[in-house]
N, C-alpha and C. Protein backbone atom coordinates (compact mmCIF):
# COMPACT_ATOMS: atom_id res chain seq x y z
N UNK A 1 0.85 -1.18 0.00
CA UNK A 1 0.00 0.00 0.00
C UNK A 1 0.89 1.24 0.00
N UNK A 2 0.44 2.10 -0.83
CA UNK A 2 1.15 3.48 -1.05
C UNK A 2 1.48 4.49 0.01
N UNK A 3 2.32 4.92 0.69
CA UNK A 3 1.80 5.96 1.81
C UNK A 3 1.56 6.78 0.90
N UNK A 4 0.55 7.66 1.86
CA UNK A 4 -0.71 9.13 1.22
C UNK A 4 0.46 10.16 1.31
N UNK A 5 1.39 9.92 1.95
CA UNK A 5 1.86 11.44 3.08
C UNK A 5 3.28 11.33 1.61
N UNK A 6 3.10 10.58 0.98
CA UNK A 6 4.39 10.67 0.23
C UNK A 6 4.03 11.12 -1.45
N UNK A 7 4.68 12.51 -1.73
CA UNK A 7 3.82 12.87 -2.50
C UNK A 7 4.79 12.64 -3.88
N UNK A 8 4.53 12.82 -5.08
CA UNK A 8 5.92 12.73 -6.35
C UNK A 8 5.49 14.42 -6.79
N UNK A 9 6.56 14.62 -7.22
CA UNK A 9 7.23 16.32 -7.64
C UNK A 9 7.65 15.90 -8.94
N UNK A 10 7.18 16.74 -9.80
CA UNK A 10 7.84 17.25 -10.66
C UNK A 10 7.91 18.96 -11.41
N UNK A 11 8.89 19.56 -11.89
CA UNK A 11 8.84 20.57 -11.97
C UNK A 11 8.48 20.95 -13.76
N UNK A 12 7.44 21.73 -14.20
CA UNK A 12 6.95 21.82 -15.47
C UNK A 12 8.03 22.87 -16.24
N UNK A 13 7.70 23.27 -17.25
CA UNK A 13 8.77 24.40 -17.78
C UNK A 13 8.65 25.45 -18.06
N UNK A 14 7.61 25.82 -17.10
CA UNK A 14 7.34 27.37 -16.92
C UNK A 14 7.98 27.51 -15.38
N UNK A 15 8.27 27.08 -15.07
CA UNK A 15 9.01 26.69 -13.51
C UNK A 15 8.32 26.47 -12.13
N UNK A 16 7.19 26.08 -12.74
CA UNK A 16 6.10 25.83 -11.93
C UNK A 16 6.27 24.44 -11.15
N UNK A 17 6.62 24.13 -9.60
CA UNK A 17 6.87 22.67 -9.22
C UNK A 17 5.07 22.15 -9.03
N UNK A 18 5.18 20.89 -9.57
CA UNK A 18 4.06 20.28 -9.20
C UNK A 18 4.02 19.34 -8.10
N UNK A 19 3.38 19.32 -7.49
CA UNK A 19 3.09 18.11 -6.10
C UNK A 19 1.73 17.22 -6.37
N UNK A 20 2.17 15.72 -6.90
CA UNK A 20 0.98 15.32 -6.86
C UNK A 20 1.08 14.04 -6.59
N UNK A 21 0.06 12.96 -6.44
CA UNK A 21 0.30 11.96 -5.62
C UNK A 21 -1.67 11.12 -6.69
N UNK A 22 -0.80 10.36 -7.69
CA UNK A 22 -1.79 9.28 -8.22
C UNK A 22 -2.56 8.01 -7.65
N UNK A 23 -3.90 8.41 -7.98
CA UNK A 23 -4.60 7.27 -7.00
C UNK A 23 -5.48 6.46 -8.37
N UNK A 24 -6.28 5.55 -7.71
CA UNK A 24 -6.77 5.00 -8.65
C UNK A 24 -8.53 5.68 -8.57
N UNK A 25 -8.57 6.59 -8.29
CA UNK A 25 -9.79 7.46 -7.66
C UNK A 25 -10.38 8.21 -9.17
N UNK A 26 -11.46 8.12 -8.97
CA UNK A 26 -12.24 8.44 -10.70
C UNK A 26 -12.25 9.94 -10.55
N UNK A 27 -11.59 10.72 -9.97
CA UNK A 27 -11.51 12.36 -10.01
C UNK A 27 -10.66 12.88 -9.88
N UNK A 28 -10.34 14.41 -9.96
CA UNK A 28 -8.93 14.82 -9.95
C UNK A 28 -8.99 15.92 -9.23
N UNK A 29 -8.04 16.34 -8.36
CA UNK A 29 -8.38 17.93 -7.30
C UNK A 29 -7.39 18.32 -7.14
N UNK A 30 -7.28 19.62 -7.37
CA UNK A 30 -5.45 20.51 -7.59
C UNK A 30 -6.14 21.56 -6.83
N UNK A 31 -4.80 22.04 -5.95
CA UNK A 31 -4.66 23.41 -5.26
C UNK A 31 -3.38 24.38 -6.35
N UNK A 32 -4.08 25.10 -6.71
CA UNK A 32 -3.05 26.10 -7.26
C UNK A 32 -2.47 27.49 -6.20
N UNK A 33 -1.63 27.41 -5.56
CA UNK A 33 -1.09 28.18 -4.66
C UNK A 33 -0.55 29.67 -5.06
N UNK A 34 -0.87 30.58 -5.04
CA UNK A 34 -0.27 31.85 -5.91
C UNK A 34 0.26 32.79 -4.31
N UNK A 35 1.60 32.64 -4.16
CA UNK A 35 1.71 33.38 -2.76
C UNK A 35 1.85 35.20 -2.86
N UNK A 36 0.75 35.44 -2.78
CA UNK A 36 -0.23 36.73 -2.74
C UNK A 36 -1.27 36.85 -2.11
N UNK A 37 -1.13 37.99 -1.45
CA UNK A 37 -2.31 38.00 -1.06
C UNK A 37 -2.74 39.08 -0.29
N UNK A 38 -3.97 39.23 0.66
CA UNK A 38 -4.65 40.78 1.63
C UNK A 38 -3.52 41.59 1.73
N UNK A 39 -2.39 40.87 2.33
CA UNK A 39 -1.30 41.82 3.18
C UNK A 39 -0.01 42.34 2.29
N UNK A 40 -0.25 41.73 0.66
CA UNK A 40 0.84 42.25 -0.39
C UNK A 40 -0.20 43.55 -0.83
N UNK A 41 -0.81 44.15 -0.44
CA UNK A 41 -1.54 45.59 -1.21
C UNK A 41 -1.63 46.47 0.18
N UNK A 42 -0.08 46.88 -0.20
CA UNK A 42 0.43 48.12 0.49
C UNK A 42 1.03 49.20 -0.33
N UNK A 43 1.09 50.13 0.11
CA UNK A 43 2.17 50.94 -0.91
C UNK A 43 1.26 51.27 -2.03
N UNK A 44 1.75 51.52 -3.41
CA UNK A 44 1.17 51.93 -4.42
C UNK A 44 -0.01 50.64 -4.94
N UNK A 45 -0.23 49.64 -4.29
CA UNK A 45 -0.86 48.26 -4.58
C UNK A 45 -2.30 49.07 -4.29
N UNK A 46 -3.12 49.09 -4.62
CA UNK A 46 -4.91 49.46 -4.11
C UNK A 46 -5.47 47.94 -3.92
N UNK A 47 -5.58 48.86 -2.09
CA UNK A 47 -6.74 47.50 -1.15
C UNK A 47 -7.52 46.88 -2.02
N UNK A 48 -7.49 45.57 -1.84
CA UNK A 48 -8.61 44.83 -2.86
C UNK A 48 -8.01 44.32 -4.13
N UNK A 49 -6.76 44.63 -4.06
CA UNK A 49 -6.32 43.92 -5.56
C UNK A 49 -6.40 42.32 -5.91
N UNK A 50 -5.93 41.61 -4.49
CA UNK A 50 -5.69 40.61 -4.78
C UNK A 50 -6.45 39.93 -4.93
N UNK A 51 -7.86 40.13 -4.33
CA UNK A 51 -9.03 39.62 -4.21
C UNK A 51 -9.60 40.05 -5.93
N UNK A 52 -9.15 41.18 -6.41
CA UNK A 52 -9.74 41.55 -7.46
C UNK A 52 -9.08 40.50 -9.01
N UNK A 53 -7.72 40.17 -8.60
CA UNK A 53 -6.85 39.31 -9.40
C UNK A 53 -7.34 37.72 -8.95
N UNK A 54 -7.98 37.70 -8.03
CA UNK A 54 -9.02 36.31 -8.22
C UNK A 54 -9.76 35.96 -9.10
N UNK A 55 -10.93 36.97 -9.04
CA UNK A 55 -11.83 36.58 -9.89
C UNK A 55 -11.89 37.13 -10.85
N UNK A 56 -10.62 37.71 -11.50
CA UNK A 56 -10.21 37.99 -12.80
C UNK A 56 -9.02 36.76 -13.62
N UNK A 57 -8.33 36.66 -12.55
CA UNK A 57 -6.90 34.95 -13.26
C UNK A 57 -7.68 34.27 -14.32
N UNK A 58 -8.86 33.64 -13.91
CA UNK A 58 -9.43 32.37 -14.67
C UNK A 58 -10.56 32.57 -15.55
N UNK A 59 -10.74 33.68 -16.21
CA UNK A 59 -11.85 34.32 -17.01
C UNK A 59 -11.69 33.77 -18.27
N UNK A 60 -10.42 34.33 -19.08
CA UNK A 60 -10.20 33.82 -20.20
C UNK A 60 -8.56 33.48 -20.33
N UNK A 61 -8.26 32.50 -21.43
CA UNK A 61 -6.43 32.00 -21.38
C UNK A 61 -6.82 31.72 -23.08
N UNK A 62 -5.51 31.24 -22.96
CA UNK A 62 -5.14 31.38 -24.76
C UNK A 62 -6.55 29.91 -25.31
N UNK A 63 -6.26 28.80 -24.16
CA UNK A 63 -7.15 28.08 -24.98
C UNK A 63 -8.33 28.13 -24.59
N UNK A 64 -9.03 28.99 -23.61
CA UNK A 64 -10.36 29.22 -23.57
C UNK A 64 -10.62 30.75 -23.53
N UNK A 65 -10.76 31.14 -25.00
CA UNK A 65 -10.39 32.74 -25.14
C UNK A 65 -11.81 33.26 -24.42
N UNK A 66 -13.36 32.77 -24.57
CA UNK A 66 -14.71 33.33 -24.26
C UNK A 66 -14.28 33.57 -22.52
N UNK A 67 -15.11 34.16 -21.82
CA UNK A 67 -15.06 35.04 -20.73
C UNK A 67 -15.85 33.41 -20.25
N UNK A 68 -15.05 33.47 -18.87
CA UNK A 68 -15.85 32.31 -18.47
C UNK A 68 -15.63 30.86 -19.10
N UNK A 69 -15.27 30.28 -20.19
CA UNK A 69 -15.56 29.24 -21.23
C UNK A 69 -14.97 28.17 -19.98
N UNK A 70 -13.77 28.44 -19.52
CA UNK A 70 -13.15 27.18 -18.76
C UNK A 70 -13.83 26.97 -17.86
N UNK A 71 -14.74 27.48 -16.77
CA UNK A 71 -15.51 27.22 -15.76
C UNK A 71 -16.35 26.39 -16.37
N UNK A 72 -17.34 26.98 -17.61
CA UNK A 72 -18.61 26.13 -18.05
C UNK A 72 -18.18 25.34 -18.49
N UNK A 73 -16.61 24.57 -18.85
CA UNK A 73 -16.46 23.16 -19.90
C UNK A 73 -16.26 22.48 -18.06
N UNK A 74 -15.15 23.14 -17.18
CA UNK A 74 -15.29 22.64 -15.99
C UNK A 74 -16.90 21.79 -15.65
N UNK A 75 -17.62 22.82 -15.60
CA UNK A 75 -19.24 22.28 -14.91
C UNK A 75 -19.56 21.38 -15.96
N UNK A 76 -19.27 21.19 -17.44
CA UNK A 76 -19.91 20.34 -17.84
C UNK A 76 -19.44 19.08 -18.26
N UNK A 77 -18.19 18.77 -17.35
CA UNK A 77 -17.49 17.82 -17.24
C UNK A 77 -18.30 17.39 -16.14
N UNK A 78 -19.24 18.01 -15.15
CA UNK A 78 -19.16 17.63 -13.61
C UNK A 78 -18.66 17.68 -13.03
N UNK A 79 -17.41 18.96 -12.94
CA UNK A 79 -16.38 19.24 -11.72
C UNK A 79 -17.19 20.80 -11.47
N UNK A 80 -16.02 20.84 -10.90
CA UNK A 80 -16.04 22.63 -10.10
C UNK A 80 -14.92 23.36 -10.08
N UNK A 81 -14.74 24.72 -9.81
CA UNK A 81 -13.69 25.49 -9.83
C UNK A 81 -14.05 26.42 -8.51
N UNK A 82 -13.29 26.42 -7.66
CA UNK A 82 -13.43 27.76 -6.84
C UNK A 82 -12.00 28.32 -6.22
N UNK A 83 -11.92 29.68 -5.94
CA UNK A 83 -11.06 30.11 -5.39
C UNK A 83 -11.54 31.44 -4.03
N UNK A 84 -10.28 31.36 -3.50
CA UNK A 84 -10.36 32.08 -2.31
C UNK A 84 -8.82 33.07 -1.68
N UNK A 85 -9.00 34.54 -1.50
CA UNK A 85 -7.80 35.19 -0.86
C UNK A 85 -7.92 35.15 0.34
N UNK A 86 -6.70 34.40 0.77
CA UNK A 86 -6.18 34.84 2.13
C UNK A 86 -5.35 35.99 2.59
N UNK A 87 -4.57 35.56 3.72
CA UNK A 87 -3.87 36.94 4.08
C UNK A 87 -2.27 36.98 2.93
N UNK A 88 -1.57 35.16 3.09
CA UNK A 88 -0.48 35.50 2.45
C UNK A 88 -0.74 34.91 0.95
N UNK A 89 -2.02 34.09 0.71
CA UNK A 89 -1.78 33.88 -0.67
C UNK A 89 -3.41 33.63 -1.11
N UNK A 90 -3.20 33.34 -2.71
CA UNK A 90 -4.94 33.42 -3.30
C UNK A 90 -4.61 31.68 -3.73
N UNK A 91 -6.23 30.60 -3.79
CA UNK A 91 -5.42 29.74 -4.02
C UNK A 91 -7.15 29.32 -5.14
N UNK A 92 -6.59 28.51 -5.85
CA UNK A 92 -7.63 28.42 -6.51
C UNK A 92 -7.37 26.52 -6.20
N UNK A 93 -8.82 26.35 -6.58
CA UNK A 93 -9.14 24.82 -6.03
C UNK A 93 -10.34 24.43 -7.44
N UNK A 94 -9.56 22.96 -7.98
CA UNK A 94 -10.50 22.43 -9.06
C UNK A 94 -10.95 21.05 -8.59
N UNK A 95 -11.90 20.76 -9.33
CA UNK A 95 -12.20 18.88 -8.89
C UNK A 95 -13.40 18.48 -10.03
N UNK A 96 -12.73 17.59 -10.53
CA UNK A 96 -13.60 17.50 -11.76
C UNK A 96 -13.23 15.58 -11.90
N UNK A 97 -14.52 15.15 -12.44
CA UNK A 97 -13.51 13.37 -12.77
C UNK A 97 -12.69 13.44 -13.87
N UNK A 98 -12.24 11.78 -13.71
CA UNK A 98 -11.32 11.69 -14.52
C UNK A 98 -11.41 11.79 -15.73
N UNK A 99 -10.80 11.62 -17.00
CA UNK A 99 -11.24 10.97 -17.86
C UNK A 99 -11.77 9.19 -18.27
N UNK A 100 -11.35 8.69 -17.24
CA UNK A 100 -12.06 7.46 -17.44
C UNK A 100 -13.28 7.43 -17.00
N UNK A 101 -13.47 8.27 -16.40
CA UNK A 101 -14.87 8.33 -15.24
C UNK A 101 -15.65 9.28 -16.23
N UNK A 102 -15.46 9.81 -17.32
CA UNK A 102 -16.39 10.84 -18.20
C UNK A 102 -16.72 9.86 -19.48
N UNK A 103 -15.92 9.08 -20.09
CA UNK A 103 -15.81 8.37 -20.89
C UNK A 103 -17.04 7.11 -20.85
């Protein structure tokens, strides 16, 4: 049996490290960690930014150019997307099944 507590890393090539740990579980759930957050909007930063760079990050990207498009293919996979700012960072949270489990 696998220990849970032991996770595999690898680092992508935007230099992004990944932490993830494969199960045989028909869904998939990522924390995206962005360390930002309430207490980085000081100075020339205006209160509310980070919270405002929330629910602006995941609107549109190169491959889901429509406003929104990745949330609604999200929901119509049967997953979800949500995110939330804290004090030191904003973290966004997905969970959607697998592809064997959509198939």
């Amino acid at each position: 049996m696998r220990d849970r507590q032991k996770f595999e890393t690898t680092k992508l090539s935007n230099g992004i490290t990944v932490h993830y740990y494969p199960t045989d579980q028909p869904f998939a759930l990522f924390d995206l960690m962005i360390p930002v957050g309430n207490v980085h909007n000081t100075g020339d930063i205006i209160p509310g930014t980070s919270h405002f760079f929330e629910h602006m990050a995941l609107l549109r990207s190169k491959q889901y150019p429509e406003k929104n498009s990745f949330s609604t293919w999200m929901g119509l996979q049967g997953g979800y997307l949500t995110a939330c700012t804290e004090n030191f960072n904003t973290i966004y949270t997905a969970h959607i099944p697998s592809i064997s489990a959509i198939s």
